[in-house]
Protein backbone atom coordinates (compact mmCIF):
# COMPACT_ATOMS: atom_id res chain seq x y z
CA UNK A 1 0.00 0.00 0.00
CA UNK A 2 2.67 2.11 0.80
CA UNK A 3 4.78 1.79 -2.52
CA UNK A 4 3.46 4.47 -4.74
CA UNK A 5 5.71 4.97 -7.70
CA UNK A 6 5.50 6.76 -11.50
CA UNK A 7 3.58 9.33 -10.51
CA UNK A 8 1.71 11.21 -13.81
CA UNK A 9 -0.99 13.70 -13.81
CA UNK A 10 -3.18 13.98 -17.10
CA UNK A 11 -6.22 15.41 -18.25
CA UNK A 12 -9.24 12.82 -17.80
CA UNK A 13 -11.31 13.28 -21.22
CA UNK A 14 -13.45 10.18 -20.33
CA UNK A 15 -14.20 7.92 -17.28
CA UNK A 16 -16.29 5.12 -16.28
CA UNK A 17 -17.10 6.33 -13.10
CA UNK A 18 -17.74 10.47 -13.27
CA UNK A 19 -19.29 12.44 -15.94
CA UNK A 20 -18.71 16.21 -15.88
CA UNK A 21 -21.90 18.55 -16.78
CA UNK A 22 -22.58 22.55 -16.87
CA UNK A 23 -25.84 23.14 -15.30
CA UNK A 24 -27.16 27.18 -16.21
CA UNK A 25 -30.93 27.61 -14.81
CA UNK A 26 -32.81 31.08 -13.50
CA UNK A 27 -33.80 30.97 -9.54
CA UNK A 28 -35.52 33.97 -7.90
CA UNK A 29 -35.03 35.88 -11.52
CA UNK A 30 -31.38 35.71 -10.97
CA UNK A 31 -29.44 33.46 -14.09
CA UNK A 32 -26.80 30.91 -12.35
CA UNK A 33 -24.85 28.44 -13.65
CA UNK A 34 -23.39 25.12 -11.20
CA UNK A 35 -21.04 22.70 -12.76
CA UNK A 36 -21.23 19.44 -11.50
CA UNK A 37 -20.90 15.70 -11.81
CA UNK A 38 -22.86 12.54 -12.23
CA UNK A 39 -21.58 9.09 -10.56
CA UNK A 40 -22.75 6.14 -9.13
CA UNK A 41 -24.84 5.89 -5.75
CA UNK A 42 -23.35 3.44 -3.59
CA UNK A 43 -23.57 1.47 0.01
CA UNK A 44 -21.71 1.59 3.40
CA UNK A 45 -21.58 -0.91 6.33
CA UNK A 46 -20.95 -0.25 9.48
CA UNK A 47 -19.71 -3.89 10.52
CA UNK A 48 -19.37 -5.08 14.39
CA UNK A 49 -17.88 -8.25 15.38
CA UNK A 50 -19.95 -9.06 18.70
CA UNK A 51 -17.20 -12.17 19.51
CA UNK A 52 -14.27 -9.46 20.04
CA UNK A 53 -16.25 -6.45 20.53
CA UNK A 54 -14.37 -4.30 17.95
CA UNK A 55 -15.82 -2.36 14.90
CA UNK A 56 -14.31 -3.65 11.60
CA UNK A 57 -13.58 -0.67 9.12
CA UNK A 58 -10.87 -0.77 5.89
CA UNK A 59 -7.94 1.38 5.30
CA UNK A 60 -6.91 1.73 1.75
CA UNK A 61 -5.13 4.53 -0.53
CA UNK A 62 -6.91 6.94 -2.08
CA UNK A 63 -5.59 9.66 -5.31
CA UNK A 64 -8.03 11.96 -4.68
CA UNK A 65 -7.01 12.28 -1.18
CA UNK A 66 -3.38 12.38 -2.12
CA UNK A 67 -3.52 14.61 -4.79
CA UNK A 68 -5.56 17.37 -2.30
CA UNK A 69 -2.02 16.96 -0.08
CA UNK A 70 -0.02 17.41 -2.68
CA UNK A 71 -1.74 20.27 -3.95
CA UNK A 72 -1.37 21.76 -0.53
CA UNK A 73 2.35 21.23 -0.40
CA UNK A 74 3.11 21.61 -4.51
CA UNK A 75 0.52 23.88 -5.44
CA UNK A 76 2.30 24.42 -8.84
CA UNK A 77 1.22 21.13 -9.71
CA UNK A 78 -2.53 22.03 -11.25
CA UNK A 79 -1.68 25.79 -12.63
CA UNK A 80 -2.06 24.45 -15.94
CA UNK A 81 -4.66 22.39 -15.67
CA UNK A 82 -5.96 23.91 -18.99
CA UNK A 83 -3.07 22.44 -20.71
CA UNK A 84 -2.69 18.84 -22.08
CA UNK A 85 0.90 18.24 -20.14
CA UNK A 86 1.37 18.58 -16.05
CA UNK A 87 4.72 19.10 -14.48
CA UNK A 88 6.04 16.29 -13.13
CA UNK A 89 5.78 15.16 -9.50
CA UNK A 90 9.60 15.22 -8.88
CA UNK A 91 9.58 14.71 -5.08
CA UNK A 92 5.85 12.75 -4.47
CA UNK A 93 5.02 13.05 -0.80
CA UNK A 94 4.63 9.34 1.30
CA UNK A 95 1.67 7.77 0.09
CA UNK A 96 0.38 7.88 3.76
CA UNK A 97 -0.47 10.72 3.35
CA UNK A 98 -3.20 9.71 1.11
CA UNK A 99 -4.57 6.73 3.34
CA UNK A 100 -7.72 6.41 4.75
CA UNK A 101 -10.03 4.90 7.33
CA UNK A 102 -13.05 4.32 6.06
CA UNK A 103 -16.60 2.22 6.47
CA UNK A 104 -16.70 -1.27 4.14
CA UNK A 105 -18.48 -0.05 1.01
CA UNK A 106 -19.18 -0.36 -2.79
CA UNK A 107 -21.14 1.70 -5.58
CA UNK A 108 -24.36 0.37 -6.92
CA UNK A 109 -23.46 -0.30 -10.24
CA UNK A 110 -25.15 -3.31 -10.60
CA UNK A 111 -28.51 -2.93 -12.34
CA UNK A 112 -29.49 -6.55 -11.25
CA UNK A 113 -28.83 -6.79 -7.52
CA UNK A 114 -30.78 -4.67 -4.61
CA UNK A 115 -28.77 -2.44 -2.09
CA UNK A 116 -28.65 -5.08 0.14
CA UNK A 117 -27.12 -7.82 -2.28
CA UNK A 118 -24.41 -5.70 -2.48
CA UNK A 119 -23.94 -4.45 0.38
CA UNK A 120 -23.76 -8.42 1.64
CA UNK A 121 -21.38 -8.77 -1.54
CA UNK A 122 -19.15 -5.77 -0.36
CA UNK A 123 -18.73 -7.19 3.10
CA UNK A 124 -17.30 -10.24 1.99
CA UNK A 125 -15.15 -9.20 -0.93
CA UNK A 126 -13.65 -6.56 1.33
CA UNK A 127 -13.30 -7.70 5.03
CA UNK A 128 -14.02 -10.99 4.44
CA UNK A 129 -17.41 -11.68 6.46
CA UNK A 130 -20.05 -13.60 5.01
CA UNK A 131 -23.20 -11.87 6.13
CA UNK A 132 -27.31 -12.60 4.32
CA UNK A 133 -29.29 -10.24 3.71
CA UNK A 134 -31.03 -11.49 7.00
CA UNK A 135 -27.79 -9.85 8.90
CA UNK A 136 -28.06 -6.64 7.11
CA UNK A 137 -30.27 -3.50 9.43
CA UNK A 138 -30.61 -0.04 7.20
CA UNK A 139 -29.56 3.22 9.57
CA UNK A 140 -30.30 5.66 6.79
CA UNK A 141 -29.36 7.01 3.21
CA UNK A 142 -28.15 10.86 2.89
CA UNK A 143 -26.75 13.05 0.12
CA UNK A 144 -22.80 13.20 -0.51
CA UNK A 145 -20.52 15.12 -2.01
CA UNK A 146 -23.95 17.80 -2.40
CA UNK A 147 -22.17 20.48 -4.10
CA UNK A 148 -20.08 18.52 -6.87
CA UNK A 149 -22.42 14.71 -7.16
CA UNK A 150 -25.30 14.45 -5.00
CA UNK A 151 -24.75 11.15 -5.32
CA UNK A 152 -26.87 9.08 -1.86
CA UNK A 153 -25.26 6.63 -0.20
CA UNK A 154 -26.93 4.11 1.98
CA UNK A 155 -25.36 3.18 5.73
CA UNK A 156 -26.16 -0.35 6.78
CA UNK A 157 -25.39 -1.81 10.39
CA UNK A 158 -24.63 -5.52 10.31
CA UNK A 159 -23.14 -7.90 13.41
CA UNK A 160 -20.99 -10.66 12.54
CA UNK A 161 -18.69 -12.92 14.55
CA UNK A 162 -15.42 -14.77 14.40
CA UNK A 163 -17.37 -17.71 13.04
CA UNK A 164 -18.46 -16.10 9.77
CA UNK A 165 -15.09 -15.06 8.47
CA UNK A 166 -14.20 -16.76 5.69
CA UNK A 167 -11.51 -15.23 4.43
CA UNK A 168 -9.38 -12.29 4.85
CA UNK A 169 -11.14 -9.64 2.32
CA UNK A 170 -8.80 -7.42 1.05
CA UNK A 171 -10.83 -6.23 -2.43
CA UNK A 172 -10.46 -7.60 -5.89
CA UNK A 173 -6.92 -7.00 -6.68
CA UNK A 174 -7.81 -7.92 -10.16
CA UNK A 175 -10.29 -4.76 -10.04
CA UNK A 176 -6.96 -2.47 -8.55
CA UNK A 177 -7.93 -2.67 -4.56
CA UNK A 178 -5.79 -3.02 -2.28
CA UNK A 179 -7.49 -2.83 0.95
CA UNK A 180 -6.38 -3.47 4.69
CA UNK A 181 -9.21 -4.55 7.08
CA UNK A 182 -8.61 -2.92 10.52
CA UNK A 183 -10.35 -3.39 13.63
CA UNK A 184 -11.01 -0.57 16.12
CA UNK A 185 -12.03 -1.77 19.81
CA UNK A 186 -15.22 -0.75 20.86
CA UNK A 187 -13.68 0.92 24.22
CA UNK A 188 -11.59 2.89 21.98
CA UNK A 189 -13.93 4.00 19.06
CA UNK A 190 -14.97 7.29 19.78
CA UNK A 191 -11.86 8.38 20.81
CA UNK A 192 -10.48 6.59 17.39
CA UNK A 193 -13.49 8.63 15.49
CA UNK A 194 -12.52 12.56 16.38
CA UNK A 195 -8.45 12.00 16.53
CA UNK A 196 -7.38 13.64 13.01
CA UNK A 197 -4.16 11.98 13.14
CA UNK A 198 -6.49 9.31 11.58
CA UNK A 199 -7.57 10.17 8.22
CA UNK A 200 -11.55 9.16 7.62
CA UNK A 201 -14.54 9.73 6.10
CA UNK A 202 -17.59 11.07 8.14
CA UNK A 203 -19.26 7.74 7.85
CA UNK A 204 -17.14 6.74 10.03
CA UNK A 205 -17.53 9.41 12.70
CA UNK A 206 -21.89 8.99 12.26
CA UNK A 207 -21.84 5.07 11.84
CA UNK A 208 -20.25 5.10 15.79
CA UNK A 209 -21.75 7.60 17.06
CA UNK A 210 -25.04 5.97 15.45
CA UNK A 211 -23.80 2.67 16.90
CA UNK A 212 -23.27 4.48 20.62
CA UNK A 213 -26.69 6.26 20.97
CA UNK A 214 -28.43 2.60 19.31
CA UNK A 215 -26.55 -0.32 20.14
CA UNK A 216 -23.89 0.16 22.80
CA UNK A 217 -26.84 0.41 25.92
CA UNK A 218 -28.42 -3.01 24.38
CA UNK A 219 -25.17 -4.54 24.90
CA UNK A 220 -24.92 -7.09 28.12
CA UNK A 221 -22.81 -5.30 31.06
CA UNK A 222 -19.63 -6.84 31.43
């Protein structure tokens, strides 16, 4: 994960995944115009294993998060973004940098399977859990990314234990992931969710906090 090499920046003309759009429209008599993107909705588990207590979450590298610390360090790097060549990244920072914690999840992109199926298909592909639909409890859905997608995601909550591991997950390396599954204590989870000297997404922060207000006084008393 940590041996990021050949680094190239380049114009993206085309992509399977985003599709850039210019939206001009008239609100309140006032003319505006929003530019914006399409992508794929997607799911989000917030995964508990009830035998050791500890929520189970994936770390994994991300570009985009990268490239928004390199920018901050090399700013030079997008000046010409409306040109077709980039300077070179002659001293790349460490690819930490552009790690993240972050809930098990996947994009619907899957005409033929419901939310659930693939959330169930996400869990075991990347953490290794084999979990039903049966397992699988909706929180919520809400809007991300509002002012460049809108794209919804949906959080599920699911319990699973030791037993129903059935492999170590880690992604489809065919498909390019490389993903670490990382377990976070329950004892030590909200402090884990506001210390910044863990990157993560905000799913994270809501799915325990969710998980602490919900679950947590359920739980037997040790």
């Amino acid at each position: 994960m940590e041996a990021i090499e050949e680094l190239a920046v380049q114009p993206c003309t085309s992509s399977l995944y985003l599709r850039p759009f210019r939206l001009s429209y008239r609100q309140n008599g006032t003319k505006k115009v929003w530019d914006f993107m399409r992508t794929h909705d997607s799911v989000s588990i917030l995964i508990f294993n009830t035998s050791r207590q500890c929520f189970v979450v994936v770390k994994q590298f991300r570009p985009a998060v990268y490239m928004c610390e390199i920018e901050r360090h090399q700013p030079q790097v997008f000046e010409n973004q409306d040109k077709e060549s980039f300077p070179s990244l002659e001293n790349p920072l460490p690819a930490v940098v552009g790690v993240t914690y972050e809930l098990c999840a996947g994009i619907v992109d899957k005409p033929g399977l419901s939310l659930e199926e693939i959330a169930c298909e996400e869990v075991l592909e990347e953490c290794g859990y084999r979990v039903s639909i049966a397992d699988l409890r909706r929180i919520t859905s809400y809007r991300s990314g509002v002012g460049v997608t809108g794209s919804r995601q949906t959080l599920f909550y699911a319990e699973v234990n030791d037993q129903m591991r059935t492999s170590g997950g880690g992604g489809q390396p065919e498909e390019g992931e490389l993903i670490e599954v990382v377990e976070i204590p329950l004892g030590e989870s909200m402090k884990f969710a506001y210390d910044e000297t863990f990157p993560k997404t905000m799913g994270v922060i809501f799915s325990f906090m969710w998980f602490h207000n919900n679950i947590a006084p359920k739980l037997p008393k040790k």
